[in-house]
Protein backbone atom coordinates (compact mmCIF):
# COMPACT_ATOMS: atom_id res chain seq x y z
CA UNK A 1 153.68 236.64 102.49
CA UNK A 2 156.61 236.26 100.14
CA UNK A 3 158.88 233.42 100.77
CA UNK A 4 162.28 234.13 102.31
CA UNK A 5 165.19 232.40 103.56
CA UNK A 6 165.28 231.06 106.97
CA UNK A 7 167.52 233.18 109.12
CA UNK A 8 168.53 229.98 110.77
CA UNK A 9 170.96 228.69 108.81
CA UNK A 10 172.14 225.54 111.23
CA UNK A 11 170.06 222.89 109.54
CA UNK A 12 170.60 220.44 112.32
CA UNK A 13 168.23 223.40 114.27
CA UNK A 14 165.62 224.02 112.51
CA UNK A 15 161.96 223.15 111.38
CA UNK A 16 161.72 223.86 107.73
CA UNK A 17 157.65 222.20 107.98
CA UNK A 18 155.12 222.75 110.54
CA UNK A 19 151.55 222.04 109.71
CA UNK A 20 148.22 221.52 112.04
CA UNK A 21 146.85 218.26 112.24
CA UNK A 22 143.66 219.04 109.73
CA UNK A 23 141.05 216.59 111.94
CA UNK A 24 142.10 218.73 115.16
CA UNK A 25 140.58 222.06 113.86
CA UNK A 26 136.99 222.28 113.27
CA UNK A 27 136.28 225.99 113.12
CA UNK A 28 137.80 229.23 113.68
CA UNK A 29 137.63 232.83 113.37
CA UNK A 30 139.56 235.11 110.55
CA UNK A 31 141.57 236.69 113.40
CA UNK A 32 142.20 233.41 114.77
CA UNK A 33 143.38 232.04 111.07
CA UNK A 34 145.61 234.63 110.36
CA UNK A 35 147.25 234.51 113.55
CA UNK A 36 147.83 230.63 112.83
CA UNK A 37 149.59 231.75 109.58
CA UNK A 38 151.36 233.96 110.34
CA UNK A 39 152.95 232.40 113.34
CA UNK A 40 153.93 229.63 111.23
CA UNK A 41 155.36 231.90 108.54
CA UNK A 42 157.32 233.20 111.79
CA UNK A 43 158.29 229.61 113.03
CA UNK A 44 159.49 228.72 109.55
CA UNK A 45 161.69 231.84 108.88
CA UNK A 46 163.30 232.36 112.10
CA UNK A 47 162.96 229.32 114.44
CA UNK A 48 165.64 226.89 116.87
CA UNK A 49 164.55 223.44 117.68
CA UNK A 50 165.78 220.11 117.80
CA UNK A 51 165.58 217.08 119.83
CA UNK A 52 168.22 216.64 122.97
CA UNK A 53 169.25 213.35 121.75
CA UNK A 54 168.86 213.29 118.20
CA UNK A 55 171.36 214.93 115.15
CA UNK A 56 169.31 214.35 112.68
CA UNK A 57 167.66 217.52 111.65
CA UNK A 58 165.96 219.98 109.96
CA UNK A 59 163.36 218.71 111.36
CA UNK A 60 158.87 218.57 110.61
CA UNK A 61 156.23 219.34 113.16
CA UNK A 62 153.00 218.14 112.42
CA UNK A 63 151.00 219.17 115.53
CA UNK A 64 147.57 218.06 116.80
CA UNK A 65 145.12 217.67 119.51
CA UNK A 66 143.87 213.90 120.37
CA UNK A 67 141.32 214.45 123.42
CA UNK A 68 142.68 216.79 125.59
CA UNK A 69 146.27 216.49 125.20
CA UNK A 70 148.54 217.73 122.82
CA UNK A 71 150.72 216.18 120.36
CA UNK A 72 153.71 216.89 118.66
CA UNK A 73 154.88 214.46 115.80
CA UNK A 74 158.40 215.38 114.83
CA UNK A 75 160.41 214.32 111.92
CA UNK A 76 163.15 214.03 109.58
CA UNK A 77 163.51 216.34 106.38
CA UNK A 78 161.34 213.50 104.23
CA UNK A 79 158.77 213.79 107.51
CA UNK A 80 159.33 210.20 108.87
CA UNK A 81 158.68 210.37 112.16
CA UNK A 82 161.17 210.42 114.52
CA UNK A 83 158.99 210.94 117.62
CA UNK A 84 155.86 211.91 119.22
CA UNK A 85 155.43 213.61 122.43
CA UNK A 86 152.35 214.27 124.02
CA UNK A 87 151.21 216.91 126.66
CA UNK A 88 148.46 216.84 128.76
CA UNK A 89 146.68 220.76 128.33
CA UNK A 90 145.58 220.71 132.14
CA UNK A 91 148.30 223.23 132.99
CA UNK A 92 147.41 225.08 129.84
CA UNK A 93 143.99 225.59 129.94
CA UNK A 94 143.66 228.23 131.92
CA UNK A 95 146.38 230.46 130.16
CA UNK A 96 144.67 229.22 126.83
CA UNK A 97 141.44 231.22 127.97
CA UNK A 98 142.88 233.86 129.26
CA UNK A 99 144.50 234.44 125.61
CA UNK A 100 141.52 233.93 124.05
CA UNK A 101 139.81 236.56 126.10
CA UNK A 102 142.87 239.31 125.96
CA UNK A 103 142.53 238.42 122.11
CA UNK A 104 139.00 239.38 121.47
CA UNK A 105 139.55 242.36 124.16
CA UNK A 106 142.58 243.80 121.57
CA UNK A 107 140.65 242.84 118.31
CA UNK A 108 137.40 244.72 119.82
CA UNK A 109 139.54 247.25 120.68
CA UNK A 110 141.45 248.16 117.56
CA UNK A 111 138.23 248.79 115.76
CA UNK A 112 137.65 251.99 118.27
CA UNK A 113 139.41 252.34 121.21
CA UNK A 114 142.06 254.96 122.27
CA UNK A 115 145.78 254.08 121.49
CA UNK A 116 146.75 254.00 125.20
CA UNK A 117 144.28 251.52 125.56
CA UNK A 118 145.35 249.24 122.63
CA UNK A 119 148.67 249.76 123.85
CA UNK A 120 147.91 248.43 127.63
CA UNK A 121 145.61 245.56 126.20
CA UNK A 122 148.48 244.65 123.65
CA UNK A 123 151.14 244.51 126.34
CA UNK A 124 148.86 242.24 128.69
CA UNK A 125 148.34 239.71 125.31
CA UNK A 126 152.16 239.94 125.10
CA UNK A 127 152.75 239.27 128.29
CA UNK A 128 150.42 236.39 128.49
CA UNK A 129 151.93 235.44 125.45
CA UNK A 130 155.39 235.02 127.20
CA UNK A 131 153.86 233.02 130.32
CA UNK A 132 152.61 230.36 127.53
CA UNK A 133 155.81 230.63 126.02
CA UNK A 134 157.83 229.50 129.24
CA UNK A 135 155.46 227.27 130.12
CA UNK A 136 155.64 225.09 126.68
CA UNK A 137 159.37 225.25 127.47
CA UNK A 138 159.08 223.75 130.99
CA UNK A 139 157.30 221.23 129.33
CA UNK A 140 159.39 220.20 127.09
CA UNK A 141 162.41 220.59 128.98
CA UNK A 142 164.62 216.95 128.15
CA UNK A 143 161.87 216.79 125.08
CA UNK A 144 163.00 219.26 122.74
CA UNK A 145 164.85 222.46 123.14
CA UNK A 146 163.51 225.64 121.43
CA UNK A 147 164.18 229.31 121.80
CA UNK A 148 161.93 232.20 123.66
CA UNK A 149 160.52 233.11 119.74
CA UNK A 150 159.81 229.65 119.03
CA UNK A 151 158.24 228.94 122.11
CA UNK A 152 155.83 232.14 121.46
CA UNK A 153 155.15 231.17 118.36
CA UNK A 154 154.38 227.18 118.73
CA UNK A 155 151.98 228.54 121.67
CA UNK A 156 149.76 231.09 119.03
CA UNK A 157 149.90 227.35 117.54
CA UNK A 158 148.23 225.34 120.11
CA UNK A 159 145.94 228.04 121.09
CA UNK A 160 144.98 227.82 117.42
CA UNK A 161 144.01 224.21 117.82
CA UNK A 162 142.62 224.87 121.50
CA UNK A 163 140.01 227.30 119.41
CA UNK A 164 138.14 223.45 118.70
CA UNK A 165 137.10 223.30 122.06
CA UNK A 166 135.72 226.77 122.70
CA UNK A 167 133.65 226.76 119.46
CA UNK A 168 132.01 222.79 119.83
C-alpha cells in the first residue's frame, strides 16, 4: 500500500500511529491479517479522534487486550502516554462472533458462490460492521470522540485482537 497523506489535515484530530499490542495476538488467519492492515492503513489515512478534554494531539493508539477487557493507550506525537482507557468486551462478545462467523461465511463464499449471494452476505458483514461501530462509540462516549469510519475501522481492530481467544 503506498503511503499517502492523511486526508485529515487538523492535527489536533488525528492518529498518525496505531499499532496492536504484539503480546495480545497469538495467531491469526491471512484473511484476518490483512483485514488488520488494511484497516489501519484506513485509520491512518482518513481518521477523527481526540480526547474530550485534551488539545494536545495528533495523537498514538497502541491497543491491546489484558484478560478480557480492552485497552486503549493513547498518546502524544512522541507516544507518551496521555491515557489509558479500558473496556470490558462483555457487551462485545457476542457481536465479535457474529463477525467472525459472517466473515468466514463471505470469505467461503467468494471462492464460489453466486454474486447475489456475496452481495447479501457482504451487506449483513457491513451491517454488523456498523452495530460494532456504534457500539465502540457508546462506549467511549466522554472517553474519546471518533467518527462513524473510525469507529468501523478501530472495531475490524479489536476483532483482530478478539481472534486470540477463538484460536487458544
Amino acid at each position: 500500500m503506498p503511503d499517502k497523506e492523511p486526508i485529515n489535515q487538523n492535527q489536533k484530530t488525528t492518529l498518525i500511529s496505531v499499532e496492536l499490542d504484539p503480546d495480545s495476538i497469538t495467531r491469526t488467519t491471512r484473511d484476518i491479517d490483512h483485514e488488520r492492515k488494511i484497516a489501519i492503513y484506513d485509520l491512518l489515512r482518513e481518521n477523527y479522534f481526540t480526547l474530550p478534554d485534551h488539545d494536545v494531539g495528533p495523537y498514538t493508539l497502541l491497543i491491546a487486550m489484558e484478560g478480557s477487557r480492552l485497552v486503549l493507550h493513547i498518546g502524544d506525537r512522541d507516544k507518551n502516554p496521555i491515557t489509558s482507557i479500558i473496556l470490558a468486551l462483555g457487551p462485545f462478545r457476542s457481536m465479535i462472533n457474529q463477525y467472525f462467523m459472517i466473515c468466514d461465511s463471505y470469505y467461503e463464499s467468494i471462492k464460489m458462490a453466486t454474486p447475489n449471494r456475496i452481495e447479501t452476505i457482504d451487506m449483513a458483514r457491513r451491517a454488523l460492521h456498523n452495530e460494532g461501530a456504534e457500539l465502540l462509540q457508546e462506549r467511549l462516549k466522554g472517553k474519546v470522540k471518533c467518527d462513524n469510519l473510525t469507529a468501523r475501522r478501530l472495531f475490524t481492530l479489536i476483532c483482530a485482537l478478539h481472534w486470540k481467544g477463538r484460536c487458544s
